[in-house]
Protein backbone atom coordinates (compact mmCIF):
# COMPACT_ATOMS: atom_id res chain seq x y z
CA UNK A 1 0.00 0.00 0.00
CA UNK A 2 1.15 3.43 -0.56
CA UNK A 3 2.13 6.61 1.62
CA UNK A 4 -0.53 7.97 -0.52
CA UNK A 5 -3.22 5.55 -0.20
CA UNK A 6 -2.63 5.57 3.66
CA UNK A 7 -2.73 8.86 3.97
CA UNK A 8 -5.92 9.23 2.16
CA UNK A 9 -7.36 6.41 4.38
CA UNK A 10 -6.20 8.29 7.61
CA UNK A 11 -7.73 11.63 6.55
CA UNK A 12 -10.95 9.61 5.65
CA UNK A 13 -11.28 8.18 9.28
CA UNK A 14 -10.21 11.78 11.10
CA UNK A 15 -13.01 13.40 8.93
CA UNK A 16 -15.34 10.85 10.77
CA UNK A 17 -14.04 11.22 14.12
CA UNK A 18 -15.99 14.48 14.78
CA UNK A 19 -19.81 12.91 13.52
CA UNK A 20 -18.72 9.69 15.86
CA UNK A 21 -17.71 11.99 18.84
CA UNK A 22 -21.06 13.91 18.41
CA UNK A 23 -22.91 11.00 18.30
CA UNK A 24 -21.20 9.71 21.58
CA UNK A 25 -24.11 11.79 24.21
CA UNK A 26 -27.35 10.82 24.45
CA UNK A 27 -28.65 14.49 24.35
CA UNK A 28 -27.46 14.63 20.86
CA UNK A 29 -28.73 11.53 20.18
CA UNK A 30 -32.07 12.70 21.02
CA UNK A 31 -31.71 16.24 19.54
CA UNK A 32 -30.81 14.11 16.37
CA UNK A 33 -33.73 11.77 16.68
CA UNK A 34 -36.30 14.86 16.70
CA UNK A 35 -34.82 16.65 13.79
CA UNK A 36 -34.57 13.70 12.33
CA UNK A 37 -38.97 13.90 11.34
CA UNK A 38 -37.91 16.48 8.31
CA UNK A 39 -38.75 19.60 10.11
CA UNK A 40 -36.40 22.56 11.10
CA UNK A 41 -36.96 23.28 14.67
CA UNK A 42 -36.04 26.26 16.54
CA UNK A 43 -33.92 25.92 20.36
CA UNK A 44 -37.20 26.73 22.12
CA UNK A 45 -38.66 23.38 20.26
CA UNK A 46 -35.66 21.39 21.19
CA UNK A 47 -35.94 22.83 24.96
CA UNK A 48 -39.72 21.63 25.20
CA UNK A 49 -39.70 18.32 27.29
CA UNK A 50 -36.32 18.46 28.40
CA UNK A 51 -34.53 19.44 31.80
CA UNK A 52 -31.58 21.67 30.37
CA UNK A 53 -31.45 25.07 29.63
CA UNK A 54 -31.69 27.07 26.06
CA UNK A 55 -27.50 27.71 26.05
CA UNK A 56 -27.24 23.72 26.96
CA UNK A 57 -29.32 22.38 24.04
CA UNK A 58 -27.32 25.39 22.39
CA UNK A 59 -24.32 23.49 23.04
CA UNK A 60 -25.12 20.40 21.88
CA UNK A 61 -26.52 21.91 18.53
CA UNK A 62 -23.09 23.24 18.15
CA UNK A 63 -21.23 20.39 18.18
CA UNK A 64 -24.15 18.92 16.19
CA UNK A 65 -23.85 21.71 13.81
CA UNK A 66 -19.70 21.24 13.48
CA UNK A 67 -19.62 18.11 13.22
CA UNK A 68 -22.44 18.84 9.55
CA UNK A 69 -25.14 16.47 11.20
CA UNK A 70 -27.39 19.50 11.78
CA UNK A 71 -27.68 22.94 9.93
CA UNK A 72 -28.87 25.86 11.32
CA UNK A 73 -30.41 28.78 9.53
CA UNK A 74 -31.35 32.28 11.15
CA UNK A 75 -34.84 33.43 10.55
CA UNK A 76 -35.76 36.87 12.69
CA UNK A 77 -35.22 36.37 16.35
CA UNK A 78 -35.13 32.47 16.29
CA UNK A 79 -32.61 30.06 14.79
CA UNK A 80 -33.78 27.02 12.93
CA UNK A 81 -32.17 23.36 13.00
CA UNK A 82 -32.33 21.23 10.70
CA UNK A 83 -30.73 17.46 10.15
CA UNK A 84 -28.71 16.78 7.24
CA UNK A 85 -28.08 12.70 6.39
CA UNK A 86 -25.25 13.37 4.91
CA UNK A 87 -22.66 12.53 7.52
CA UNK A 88 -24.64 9.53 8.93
CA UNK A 89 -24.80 7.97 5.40
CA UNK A 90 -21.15 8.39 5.30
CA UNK A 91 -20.13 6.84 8.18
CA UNK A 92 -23.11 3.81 7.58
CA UNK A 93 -20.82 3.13 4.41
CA UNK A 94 -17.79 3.16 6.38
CA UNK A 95 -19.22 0.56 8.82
CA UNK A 96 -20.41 -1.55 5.68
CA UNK A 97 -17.21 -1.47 4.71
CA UNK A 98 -15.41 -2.36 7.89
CA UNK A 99 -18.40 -5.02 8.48
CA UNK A 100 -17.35 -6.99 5.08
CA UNK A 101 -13.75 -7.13 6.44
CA UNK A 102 -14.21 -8.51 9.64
CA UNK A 103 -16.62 -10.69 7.67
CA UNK A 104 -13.86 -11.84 5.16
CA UNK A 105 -11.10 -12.48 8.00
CA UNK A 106 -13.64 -14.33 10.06
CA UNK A 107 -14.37 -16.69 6.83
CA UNK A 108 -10.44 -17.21 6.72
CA UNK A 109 -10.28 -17.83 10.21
CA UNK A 110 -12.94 -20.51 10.34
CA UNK A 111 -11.94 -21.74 6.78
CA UNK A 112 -7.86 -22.15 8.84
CA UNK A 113 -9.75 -23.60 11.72
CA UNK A 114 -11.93 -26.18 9.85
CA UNK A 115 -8.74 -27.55 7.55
């Protein structure tokens, strides 16, 4: 394998780091979950039904927001969040990926075992 090659394939998994790592609390799991129904919704939305504050949900939107899983769009007084796939397809494909190679080494394991 190449310098190249590897260094491609290490930039790939740093640019992933960031969704995993904002994925990683369950508050943003959550905040993801209710954007997730298609509709922008503004921080007093978010806030509804939950025990933290405006600037905590704020938080989490931001590292939301950096990490591209969530956009947010200023209309007025009021910011508006929305989810954007993107980033979760990406790192789905990266699991697939990873899933088919642990799937390929376990059939050569079992194939080594078995002979």
């Amino acid at each position: 394998m190449s310098s190249n090659t590897r260094s491609a394939g290490a930039a790939r998994r740093r640019s992933r780091a960031p969704v995993f790592a904002a994925l990683g609390d369950e508050m943003r799991l959550l905040l993801v979950a209710k954007l997730s129904s298609g509709q922008p919704h503004s921080i007093s939305q978010l806030t509804k039904g939950s025990s933290l504050t405006r600037q905590a949900i704020t938080k989490h939107l931001r590292v939301l927001e950096g990490a591209g899983i969530v956009h947010g769009v200023r209309t007025g007084r009021e910011s508006l969040f929305e989810f954007d796939p993107a980033p979760l397809d990406e790192i789905k494909e990266y699991l697939d990926l990873v899933s088919a190679q642990w799937d390929r080494a376990l059939a050569r394991l079992k194939s080594f075992v078995e002979d």
